[in-house]
C-alpha atoms as a PDB file:
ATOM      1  CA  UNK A   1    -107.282  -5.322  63.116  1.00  0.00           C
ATOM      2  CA  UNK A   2    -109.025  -8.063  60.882  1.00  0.00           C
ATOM      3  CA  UNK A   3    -112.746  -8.808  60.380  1.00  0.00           C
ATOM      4  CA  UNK A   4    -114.471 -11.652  59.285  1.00  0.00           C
ATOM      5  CA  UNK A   5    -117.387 -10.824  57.826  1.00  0.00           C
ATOM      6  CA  UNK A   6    -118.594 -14.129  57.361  1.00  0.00           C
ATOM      7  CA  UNK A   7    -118.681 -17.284  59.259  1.00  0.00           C
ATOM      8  CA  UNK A   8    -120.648 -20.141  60.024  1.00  0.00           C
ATOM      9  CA  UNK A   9    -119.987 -20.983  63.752  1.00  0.00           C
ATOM     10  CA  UNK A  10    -122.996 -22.603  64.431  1.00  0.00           C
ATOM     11  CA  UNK A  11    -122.251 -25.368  62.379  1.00  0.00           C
ATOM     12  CA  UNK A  12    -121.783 -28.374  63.840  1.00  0.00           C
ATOM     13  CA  UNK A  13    -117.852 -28.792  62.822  1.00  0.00           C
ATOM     14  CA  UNK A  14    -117.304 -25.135  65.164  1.00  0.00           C
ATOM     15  CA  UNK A  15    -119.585 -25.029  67.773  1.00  0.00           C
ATOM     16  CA  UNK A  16    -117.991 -27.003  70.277  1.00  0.00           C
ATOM     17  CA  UNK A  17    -115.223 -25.233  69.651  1.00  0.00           C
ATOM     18  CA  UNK A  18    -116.108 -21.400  70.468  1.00  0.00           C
ATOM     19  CA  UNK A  19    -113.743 -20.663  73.482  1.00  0.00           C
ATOM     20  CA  UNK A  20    -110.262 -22.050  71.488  1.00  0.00           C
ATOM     21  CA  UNK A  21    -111.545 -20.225  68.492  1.00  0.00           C
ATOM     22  CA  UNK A  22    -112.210 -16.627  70.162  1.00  0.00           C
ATOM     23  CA  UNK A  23    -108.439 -17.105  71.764  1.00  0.00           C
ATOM     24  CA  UNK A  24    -107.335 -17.835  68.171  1.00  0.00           C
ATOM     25  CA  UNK A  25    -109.147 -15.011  66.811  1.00  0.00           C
ATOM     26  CA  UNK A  26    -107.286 -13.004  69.304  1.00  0.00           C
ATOM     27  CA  UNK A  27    -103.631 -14.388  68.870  1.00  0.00           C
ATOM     28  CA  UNK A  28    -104.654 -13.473  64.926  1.00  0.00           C
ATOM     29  CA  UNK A  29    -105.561 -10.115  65.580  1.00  0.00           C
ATOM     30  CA  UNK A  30    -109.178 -10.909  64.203  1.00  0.00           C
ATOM     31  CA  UNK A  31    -111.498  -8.303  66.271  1.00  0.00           C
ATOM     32  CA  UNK A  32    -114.660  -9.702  65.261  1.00  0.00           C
ATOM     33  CA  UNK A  33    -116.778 -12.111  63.338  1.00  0.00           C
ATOM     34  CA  UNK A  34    -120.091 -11.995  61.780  1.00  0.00           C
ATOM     35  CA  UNK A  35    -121.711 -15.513  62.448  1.00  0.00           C
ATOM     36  CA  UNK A  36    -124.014 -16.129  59.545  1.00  0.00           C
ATOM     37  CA  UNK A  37    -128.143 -17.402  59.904  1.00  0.00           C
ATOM     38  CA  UNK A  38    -128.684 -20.240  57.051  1.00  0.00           C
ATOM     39  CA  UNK A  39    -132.194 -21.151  58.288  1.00  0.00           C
ATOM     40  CA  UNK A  40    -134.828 -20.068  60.549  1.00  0.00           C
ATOM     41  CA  UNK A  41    -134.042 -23.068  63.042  1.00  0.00           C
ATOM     42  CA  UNK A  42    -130.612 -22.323  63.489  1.00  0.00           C
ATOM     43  CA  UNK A  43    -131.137 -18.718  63.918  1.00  0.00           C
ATOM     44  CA  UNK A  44    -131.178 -19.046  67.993  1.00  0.00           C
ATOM     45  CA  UNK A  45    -127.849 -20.875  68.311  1.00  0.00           C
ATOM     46  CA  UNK A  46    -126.412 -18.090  66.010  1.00  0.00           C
ATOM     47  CA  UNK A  47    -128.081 -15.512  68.020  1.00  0.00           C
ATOM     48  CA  UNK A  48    -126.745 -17.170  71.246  1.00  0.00           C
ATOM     49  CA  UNK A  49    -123.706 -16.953  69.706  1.00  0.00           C
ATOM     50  CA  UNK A  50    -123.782 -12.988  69.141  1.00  0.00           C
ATOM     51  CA  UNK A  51    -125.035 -12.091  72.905  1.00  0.00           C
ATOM     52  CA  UNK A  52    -122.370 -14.313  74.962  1.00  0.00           C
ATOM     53  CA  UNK A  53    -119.694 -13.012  72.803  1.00  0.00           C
ATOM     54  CA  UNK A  54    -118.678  -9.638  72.340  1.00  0.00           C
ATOM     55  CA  UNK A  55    -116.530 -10.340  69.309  1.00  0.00           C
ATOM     56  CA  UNK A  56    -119.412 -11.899  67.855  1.00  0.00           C
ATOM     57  CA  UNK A  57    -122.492 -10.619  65.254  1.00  0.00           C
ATOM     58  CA  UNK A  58    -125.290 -12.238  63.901  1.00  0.00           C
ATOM     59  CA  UNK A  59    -127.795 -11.984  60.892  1.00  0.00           C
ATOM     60  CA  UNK A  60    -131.228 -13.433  59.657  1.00  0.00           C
ATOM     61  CA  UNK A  61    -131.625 -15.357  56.696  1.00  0.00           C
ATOM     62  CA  UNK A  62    -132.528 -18.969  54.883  1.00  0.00           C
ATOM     63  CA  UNK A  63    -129.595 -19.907  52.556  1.00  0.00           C
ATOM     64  CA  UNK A  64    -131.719 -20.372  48.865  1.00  0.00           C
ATOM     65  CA  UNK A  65    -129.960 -24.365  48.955  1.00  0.00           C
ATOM     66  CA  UNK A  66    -131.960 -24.559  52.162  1.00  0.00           C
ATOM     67  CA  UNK A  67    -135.253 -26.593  50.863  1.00  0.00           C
ATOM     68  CA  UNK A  68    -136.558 -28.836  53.207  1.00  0.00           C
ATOM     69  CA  UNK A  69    -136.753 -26.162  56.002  1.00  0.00           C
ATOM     70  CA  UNK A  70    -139.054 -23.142  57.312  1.00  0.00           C
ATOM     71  CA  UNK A  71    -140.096 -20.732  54.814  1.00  0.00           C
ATOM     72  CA  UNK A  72    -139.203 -17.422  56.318  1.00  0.00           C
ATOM     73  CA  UNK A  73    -142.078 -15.043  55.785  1.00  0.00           C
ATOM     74  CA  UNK A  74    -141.675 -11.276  55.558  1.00  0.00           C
ATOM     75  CA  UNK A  75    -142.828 -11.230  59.634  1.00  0.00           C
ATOM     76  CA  UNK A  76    -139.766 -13.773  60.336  1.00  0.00           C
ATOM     77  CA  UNK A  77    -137.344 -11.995  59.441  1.00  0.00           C
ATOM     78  CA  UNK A  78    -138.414  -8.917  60.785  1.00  0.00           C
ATOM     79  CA  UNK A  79    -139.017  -9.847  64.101  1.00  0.00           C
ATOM     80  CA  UNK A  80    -135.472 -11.147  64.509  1.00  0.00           C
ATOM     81  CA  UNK A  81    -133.936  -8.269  62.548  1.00  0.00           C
ATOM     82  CA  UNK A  82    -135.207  -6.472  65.836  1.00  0.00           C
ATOM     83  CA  UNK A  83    -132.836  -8.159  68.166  1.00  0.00           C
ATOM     84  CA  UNK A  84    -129.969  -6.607  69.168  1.00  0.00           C
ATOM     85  CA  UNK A  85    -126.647  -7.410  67.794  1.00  0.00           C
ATOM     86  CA  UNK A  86    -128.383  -8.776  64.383  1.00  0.00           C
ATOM     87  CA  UNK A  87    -126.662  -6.801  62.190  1.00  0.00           C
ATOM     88  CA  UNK A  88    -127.667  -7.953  58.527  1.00  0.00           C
ATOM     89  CA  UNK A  89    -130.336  -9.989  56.353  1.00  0.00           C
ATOM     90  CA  UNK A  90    -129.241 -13.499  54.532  1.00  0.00           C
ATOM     91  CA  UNK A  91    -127.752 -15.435  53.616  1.00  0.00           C
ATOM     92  CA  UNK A  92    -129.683 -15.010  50.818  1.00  0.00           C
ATOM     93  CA  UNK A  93    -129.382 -14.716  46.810  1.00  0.00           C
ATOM     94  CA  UNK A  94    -129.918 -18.239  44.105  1.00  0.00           C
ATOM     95  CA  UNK A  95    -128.187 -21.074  43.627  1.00  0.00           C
ATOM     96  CA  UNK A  96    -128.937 -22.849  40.554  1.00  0.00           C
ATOM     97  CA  UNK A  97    -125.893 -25.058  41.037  1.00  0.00           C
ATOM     98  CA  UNK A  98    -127.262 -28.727  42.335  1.00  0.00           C
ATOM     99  CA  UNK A  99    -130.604 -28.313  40.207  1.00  0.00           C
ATOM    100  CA  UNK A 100    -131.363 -31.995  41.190  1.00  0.00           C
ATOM    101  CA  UNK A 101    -133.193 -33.144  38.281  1.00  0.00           C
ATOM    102  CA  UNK A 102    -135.079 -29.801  38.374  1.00  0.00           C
ATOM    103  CA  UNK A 103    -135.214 -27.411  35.573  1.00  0.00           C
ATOM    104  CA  UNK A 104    -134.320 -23.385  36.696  1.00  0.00           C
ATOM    105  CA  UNK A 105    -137.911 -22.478  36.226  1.00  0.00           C
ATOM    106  CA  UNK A 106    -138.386 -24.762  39.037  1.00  0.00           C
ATOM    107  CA  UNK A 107    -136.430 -22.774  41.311  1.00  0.00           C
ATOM    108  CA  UNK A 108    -139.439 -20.378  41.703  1.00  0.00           C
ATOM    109  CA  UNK A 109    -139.377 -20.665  45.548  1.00  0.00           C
ATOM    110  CA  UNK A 110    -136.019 -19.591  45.597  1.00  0.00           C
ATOM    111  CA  UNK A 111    -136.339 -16.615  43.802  1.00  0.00           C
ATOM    112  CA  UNK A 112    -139.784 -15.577  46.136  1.00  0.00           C
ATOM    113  CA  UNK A 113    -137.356 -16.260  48.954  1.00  0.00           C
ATOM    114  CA  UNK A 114    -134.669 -14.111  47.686  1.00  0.00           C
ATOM    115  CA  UNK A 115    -137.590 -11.049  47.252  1.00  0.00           C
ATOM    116  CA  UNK A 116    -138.707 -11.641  50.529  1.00  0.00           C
ATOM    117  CA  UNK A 117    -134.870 -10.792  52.036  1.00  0.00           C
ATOM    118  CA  UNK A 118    -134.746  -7.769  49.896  1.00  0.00           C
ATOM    119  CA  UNK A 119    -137.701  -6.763  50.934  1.00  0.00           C
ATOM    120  CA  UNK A 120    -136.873  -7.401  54.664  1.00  0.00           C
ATOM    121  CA  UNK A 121    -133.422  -5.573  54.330  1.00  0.00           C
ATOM    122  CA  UNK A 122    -135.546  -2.415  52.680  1.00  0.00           C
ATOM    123  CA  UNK A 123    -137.734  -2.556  55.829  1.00  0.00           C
ATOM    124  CA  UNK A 124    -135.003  -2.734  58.152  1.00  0.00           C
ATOM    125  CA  UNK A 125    -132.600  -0.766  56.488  1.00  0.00           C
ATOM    126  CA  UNK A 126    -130.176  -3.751  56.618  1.00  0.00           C
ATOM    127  CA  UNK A 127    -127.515  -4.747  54.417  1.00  0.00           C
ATOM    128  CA  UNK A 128    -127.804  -8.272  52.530  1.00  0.00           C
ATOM    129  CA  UNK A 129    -125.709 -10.736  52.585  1.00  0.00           C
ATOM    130  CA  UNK A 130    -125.959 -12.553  48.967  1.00  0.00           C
ATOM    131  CA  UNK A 131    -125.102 -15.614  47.849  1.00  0.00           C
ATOM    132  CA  UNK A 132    -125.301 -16.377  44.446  1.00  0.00           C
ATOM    133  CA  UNK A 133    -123.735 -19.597  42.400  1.00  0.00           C
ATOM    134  CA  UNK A 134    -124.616 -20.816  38.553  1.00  0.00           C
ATOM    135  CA  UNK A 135    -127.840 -17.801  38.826  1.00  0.00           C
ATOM    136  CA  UNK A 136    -125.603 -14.490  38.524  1.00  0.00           C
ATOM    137  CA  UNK A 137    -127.918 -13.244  35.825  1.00  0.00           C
ATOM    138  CA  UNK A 138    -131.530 -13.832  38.161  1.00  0.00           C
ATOM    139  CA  UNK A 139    -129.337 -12.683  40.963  1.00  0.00           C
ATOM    140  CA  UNK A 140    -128.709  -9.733  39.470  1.00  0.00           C
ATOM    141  CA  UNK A 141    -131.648  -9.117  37.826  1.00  0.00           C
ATOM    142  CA  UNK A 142    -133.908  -9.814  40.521  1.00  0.00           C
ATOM    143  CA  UNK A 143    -132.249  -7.287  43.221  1.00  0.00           C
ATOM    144  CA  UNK A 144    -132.635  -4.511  40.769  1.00  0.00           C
ATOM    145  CA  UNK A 145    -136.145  -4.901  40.129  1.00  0.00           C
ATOM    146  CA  UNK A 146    -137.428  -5.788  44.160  1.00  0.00           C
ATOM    147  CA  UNK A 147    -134.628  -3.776  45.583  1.00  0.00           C
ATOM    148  CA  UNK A 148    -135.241  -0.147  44.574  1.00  0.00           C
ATOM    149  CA  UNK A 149    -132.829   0.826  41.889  1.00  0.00           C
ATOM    150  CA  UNK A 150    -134.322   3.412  39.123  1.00  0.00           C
ATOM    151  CA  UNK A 151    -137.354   3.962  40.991  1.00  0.00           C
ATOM    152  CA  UNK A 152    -136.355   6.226  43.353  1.00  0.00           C
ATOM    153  CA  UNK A 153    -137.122   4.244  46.097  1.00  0.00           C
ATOM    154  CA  UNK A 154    -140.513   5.844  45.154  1.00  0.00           C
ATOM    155  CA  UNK A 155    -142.507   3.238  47.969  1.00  0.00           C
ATOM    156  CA  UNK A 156    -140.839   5.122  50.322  1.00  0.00           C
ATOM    157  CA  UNK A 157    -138.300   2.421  51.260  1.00  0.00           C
ATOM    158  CA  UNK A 158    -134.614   2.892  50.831  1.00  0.00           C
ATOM    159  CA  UNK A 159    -132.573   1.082  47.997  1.00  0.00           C
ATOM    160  CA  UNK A 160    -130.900  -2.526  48.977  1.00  0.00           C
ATOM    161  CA  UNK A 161    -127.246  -2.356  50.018  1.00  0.00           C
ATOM    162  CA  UNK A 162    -125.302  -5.263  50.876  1.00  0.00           C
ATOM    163  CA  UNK A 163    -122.473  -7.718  50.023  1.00  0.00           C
ATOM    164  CA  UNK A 164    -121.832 -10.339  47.416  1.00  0.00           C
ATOM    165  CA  UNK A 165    -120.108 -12.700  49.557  1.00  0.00           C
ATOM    166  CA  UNK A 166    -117.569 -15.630  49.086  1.00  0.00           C
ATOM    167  CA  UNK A 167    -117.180 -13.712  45.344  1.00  0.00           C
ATOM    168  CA  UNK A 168    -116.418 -16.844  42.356  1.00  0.00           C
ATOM    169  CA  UNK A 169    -118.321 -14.713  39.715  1.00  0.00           C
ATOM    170  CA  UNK A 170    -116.454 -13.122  36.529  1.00  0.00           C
ATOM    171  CA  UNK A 171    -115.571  -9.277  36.383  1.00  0.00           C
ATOM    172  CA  UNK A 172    -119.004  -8.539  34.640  1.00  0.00           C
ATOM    173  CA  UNK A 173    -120.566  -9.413  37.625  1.00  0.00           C
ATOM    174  CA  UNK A 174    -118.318  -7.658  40.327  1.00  0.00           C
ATOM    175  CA  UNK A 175    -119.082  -4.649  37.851  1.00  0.00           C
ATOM    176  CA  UNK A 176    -122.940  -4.991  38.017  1.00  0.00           C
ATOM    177  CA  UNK A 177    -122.620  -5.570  41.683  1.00  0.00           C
ATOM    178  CA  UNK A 178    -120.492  -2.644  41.991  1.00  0.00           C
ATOM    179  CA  UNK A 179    -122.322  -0.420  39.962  1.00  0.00           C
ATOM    180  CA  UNK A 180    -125.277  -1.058  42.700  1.00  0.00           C
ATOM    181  CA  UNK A 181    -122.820   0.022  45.779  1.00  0.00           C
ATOM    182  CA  UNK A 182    -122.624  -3.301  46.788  1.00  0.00           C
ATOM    183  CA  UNK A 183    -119.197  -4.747  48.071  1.00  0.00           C
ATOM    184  CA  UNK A 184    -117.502  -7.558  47.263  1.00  0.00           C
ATOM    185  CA  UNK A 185    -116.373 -10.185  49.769  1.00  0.00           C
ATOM    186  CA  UNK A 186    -113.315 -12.167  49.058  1.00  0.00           C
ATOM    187  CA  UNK A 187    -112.509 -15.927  50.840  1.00  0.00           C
ATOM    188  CA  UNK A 188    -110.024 -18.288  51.148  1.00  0.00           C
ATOM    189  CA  UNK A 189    -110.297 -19.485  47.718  1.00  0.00           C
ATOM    190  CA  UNK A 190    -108.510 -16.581  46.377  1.00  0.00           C
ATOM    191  CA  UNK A 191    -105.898 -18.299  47.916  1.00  0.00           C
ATOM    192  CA  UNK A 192    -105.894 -21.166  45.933  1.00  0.00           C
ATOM    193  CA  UNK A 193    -103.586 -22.549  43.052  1.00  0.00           C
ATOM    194  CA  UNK A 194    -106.081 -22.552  40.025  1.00  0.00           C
ATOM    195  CA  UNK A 195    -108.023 -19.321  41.485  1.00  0.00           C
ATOM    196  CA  UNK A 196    -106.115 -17.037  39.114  1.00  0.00           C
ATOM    197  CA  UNK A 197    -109.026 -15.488  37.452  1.00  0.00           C
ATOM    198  CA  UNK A 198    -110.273 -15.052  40.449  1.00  0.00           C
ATOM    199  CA  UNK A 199    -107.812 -13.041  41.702  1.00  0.00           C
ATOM    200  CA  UNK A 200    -107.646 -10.503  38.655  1.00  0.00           C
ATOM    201  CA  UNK A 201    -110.866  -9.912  39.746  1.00  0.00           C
ATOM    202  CA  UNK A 202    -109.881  -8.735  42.968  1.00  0.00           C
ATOM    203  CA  UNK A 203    -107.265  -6.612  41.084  1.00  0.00           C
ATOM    204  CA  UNK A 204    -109.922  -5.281  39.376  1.00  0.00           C
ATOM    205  CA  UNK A 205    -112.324  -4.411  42.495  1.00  0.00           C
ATOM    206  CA  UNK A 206    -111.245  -1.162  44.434  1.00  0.00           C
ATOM    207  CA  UNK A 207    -109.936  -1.833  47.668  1.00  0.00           C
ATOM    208  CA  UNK A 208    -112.707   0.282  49.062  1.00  0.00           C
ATOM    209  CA  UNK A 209    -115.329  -1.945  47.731  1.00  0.00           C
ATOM    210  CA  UNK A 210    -113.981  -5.264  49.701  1.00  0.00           C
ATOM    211  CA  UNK A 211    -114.364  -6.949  52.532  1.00  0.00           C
ATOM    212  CA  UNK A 212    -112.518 -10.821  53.804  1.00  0.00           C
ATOM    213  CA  UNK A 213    -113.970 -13.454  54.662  1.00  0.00           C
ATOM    214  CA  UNK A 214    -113.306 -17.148  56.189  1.00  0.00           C
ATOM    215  CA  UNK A 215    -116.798 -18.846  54.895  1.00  0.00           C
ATOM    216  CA  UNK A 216    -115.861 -21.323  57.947  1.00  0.00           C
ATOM    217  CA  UNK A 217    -116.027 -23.835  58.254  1.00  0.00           C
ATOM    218  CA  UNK A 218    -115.404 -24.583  54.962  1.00  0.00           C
ATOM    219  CA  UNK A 219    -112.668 -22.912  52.016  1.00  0.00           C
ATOM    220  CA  UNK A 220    -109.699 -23.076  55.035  1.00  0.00           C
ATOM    221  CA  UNK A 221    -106.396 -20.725  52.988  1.00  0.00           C
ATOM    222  CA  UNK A 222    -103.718 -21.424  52.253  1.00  0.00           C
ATOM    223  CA  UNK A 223    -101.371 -23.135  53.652  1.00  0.00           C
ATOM    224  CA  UNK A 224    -104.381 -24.875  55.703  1.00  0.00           C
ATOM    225  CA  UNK A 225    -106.817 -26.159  52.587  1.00  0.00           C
ATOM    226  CA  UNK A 226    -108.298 -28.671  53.329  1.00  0.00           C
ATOM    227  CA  UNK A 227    -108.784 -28.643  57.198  1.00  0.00           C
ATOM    228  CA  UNK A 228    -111.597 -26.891  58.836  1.00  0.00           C
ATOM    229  CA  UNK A 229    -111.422 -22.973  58.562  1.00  0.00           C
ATOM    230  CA  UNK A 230    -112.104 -20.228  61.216  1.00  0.00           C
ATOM    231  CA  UNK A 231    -112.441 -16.939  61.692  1.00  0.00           C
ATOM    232  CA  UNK A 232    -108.491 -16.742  63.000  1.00  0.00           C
ATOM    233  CA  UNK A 233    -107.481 -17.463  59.581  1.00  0.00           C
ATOM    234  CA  UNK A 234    -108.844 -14.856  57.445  1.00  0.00           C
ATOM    235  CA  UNK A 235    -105.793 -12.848  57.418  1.00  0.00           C
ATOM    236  CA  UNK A 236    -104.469 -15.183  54.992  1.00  0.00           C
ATOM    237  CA  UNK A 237    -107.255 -13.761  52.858  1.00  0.00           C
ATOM    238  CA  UNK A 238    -106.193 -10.302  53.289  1.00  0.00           C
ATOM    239  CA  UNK A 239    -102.358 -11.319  53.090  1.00  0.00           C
ATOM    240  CA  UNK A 240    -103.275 -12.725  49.525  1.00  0.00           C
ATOM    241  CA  UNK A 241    -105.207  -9.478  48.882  1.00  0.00           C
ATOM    242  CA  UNK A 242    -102.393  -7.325  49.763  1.00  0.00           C
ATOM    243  CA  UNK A 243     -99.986  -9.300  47.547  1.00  0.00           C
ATOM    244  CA  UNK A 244    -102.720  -8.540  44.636  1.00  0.00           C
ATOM    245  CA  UNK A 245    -102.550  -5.250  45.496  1.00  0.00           C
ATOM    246  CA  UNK A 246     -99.302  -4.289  45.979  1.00  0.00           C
ATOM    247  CA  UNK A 247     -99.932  -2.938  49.551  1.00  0.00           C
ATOM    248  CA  UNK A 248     -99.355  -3.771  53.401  1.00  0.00           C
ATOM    249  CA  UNK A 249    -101.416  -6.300  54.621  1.00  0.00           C
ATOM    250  CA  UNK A 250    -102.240  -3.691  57.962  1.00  0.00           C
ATOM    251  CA  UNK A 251    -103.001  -1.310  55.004  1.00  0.00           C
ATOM    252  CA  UNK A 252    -105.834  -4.045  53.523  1.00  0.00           C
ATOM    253  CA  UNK A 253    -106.888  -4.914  57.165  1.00  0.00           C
ATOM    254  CA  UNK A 254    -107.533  -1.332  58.110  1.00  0.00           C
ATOM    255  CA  UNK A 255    -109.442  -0.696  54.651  1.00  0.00           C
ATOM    256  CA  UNK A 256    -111.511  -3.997  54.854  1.00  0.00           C
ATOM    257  CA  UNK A 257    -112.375  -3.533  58.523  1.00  0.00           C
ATOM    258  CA  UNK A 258    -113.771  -0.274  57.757  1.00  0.00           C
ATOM    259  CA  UNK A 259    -115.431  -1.311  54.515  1.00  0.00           C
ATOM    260  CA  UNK A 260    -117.361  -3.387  56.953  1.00  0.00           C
ATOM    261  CA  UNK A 261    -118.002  -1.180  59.687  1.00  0.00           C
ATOM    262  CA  UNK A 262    -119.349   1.238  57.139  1.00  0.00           C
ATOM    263  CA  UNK A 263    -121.438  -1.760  55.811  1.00  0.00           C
ATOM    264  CA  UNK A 264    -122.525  -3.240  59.279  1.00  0.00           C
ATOM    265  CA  UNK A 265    -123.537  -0.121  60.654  1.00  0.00           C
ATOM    266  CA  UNK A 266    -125.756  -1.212  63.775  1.00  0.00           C
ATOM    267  CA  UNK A 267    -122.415  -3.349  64.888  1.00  0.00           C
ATOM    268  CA  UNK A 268    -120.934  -0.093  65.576  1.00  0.00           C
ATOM    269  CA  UNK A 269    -123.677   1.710  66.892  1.00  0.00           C
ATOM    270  CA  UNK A 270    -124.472  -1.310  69.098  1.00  0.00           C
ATOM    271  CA  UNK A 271    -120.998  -1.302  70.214  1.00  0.00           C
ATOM    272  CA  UNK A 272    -120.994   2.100  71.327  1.00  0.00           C
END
């Protein structure tokens, strides 16, 4: 019924915990998970994850706050794209948020990571999964120019696609991102108390455009903020949704689920 589209169950606060979690997931009605890559030398254990578990999925990509770690070169991430059930590129995008003493034009390396992904999802024909926080403008800006729009695709490659997930941006954004055929993934923080401009955003994006997420471990719902999310609790996110919406929560599941079928395609042609 539900899907979340990203998760983080190779982190350290989850992975010991797979079996419980997969019966939650089924008590909830959650079908399947994506389990996010964050770095090259993770990307095993999140693999692992994907082939012992049917519900599970996997992707390829170095999170842009990922700094002392592998640089993943075009090759990388190719190789493992090729693996079966890996069904996306990222995380990726810019983060400009913990600058560290650095200025943005120091962020350089992040934003030749960030081209490398796009250029890895062209090749592949992947979607990407984006991250972007305090660097909406680059993120933007950036995908446009490496990822095919107004050219035609005229290197023969076809034009990015993908998801800007765990969406905190403003309705310019959503609109930009939208205007690329990108979706929009929604967490638990639409949940919260002070996330009301948040959630006129997700008035504002069609229903057809979304997809849920749990971002777990981390951004549990409500009534659980504060304790360690998983997948089994995204329906809170689509419960909130539907209240936004004005429509039956197995109305936003079945929309959302298929919003990222459509997205994940190789998930369902693996499946078959």
């Amino acid at each position: 019924m539900f899907i979340d589209s990203h998760c983080h169950l190779s982190f350290p606060e989850l992975r010991e915990q797979i079996p419980a979690i997969l019966d939650a997931m089924q008590q909830a009605q959650v079908d399947r998970a994506i389990c996010i890559s964050t770095k090259l030398e993770e990307f095993d254990t999140v693999h692992a994850l994907a082939m012992d578990h049917a519900p599970l999925w996997a992707t390829v990509g170095v999170h842009p706050d990922e700094a002392e770690v592998q640089e993943p070169t075009l090759d990388d991430l190719l190789a493992r794209a090729a693996l079966p059930r890996v069904v996306g590129i990222g995380e990726t995008g810019l983060d400009y948020y913990r600058l560290n003493g650095r200025s943005v034009a120091d962020m350089e390396w992040q934003r030749e990571r960030y081209r490398t992904h796009i250029q890895a999802g062209r090749q592949t024909g992947l979607p990407l999964v984006i991250h972007t926080r305090s660097a909406s403008d680059d993120t933007l800006a950036i995908l446009r120019e490496a990822g095919g729009f107004g050219s035609g695709a005229s290197d023969g490659l076809p034009v990015s696609r993908g998801v800007f997930h765990c969406f905190t941006e403003t309705e310019a954004v959503a609109r930009a991102a939208l205007d690329l055929d990108f979706y929009i993934s929604f967490s638990g923080i639409l949940t919260f108390r002070n996330a009301a401009d948040l959630r006129e955003v997700a008035r504002f994006v069609p229903l057809e455009r979304i997809l849920i997420e749990t971002d777990s471990p981390y951004l549990a719902p409500v009534p659980h903020r504060g304790k360690t999310n998983n997948p089994s609790l995204v329906p809170f996110v689509a419960q909130q949704i539907a209240e936004i919406k004005g429509l039956p929560v197995e109305e936003v599941a079945r929309v959302t689920s298929a919003n990222t079928e459509h997205l994940f395609d190789r998930m369902m042609a693996q499946a078959c």
